[in-house]
Protein backbone atom coordinates (compact mmCIF):
# COMPACT_ATOMS: atom_id res chain seq x y z
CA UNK A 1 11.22 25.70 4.67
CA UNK A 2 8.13 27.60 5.71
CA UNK A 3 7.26 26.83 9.08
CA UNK A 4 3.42 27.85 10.08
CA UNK A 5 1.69 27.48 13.36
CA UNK A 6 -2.53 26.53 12.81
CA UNK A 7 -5.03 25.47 14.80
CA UNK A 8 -7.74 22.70 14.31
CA UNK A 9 -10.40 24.42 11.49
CA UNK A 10 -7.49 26.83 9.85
CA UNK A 11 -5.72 25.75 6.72
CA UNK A 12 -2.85 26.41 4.49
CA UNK A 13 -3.05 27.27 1.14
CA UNK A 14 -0.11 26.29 -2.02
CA UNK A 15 -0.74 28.25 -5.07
CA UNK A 16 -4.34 28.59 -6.03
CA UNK A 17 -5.46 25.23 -6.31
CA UNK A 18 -4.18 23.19 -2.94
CA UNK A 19 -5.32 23.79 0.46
CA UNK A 20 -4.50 21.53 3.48
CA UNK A 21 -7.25 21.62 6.31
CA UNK A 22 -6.38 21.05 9.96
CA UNK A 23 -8.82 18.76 10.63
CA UNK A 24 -7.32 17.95 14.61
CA UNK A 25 -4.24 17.69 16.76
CA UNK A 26 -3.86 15.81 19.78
CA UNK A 27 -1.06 13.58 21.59
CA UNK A 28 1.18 14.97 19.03
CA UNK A 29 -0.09 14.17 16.37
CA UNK A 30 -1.97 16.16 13.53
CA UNK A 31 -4.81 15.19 10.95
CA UNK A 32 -4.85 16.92 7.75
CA UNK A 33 -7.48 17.08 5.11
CA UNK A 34 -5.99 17.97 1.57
CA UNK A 35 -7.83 19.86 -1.19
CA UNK A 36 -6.42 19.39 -4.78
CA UNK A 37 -6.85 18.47 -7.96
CA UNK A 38 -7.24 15.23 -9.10
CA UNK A 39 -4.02 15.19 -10.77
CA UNK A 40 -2.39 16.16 -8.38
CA UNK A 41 -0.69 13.36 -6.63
CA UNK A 42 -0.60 13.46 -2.84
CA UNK A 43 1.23 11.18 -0.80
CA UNK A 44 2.53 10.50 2.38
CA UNK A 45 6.76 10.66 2.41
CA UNK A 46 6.96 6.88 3.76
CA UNK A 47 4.75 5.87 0.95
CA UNK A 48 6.88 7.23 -1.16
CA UNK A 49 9.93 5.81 0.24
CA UNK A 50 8.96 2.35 0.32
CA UNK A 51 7.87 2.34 -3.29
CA UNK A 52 11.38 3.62 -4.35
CA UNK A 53 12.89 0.90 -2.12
CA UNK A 54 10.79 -1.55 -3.48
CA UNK A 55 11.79 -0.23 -7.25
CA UNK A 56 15.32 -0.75 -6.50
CA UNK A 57 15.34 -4.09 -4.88
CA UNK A 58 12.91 -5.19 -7.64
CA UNK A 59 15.93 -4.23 -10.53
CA UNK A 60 18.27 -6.74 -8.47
CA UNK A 61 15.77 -9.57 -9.22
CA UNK A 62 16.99 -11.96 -12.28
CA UNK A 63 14.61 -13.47 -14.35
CA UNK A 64 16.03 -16.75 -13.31
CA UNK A 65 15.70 -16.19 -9.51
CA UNK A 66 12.12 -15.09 -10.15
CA UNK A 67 11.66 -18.31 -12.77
CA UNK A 68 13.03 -20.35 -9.87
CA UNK A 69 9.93 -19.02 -7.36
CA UNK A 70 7.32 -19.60 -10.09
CA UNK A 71 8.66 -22.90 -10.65
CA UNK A 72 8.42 -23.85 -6.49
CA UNK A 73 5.04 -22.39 -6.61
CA UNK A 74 3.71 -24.52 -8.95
CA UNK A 75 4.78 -27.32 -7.15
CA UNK A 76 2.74 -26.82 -4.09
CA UNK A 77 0.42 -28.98 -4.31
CA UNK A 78 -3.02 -27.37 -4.79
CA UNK A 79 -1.80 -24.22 -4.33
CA UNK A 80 -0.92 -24.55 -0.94
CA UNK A 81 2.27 -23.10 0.90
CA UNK A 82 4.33 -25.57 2.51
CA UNK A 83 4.27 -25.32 6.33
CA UNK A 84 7.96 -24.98 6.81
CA UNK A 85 8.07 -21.85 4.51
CA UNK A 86 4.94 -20.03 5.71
CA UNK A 87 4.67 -19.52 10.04
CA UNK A 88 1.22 -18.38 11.72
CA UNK A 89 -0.80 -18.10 8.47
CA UNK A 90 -4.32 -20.25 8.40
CA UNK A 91 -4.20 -22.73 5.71
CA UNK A 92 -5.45 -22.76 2.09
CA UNK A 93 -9.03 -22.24 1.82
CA UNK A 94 -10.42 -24.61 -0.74
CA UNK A 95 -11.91 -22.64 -3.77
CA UNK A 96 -15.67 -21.89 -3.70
CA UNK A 97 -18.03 -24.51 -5.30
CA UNK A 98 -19.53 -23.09 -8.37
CA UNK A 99 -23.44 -22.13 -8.03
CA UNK A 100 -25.77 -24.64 -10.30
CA UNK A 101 -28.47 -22.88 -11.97
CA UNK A 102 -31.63 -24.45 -12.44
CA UNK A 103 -34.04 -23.46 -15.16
């Protein structure tokens, strides 16, 4: 690992084509600016780590178990979460009323 002390207004460069800005530090922390090509992917590690998490819980899931949720879904009626399942969230909004034209 390369470890590199900047200041607010330097920057970094990675090969010829990425360059990460030092936009400001303070408290700690540090905001970067990244310069790269667009495909380039840039994320941010946790990102990263939550999507793999999410990947591997997701190849647990059985088509039955996630048959069963569709199924209990569809039986709320209107669309609407049953209290006991869903705490602090405001209820259903009814859908819009369509807009008549008039000619």
């Amino acid at each position: 690992m390369l470890v590199i002390k900047r200041r607010a207004g330097q920057s970094v460069l990675i090969g010829e084509n990425i360059e990460v800005h030092v936009l400001e530090s303070s408290s700690g922390r540090v905001k970067l600016g990244i310069t790269a090509p667009r495909e380039t992917v840039v994320l941010r590690k946790e990102v990263l780590l939550t999507r793999e998490q999410n990947l591997i819980a997701a190849q647990g899931t059985t088509p039955e178990a996630v048959k069963r949720l569709l199924n209990g879904i569809q039986a709320w009626p209107h669309g609407r979460q049953p209290t006991h399942f869903v705490k602090n969230l405001p209820p259903t909004a009814p859908p819009p009323e369509e807009s008549k034209q008039t000619d």
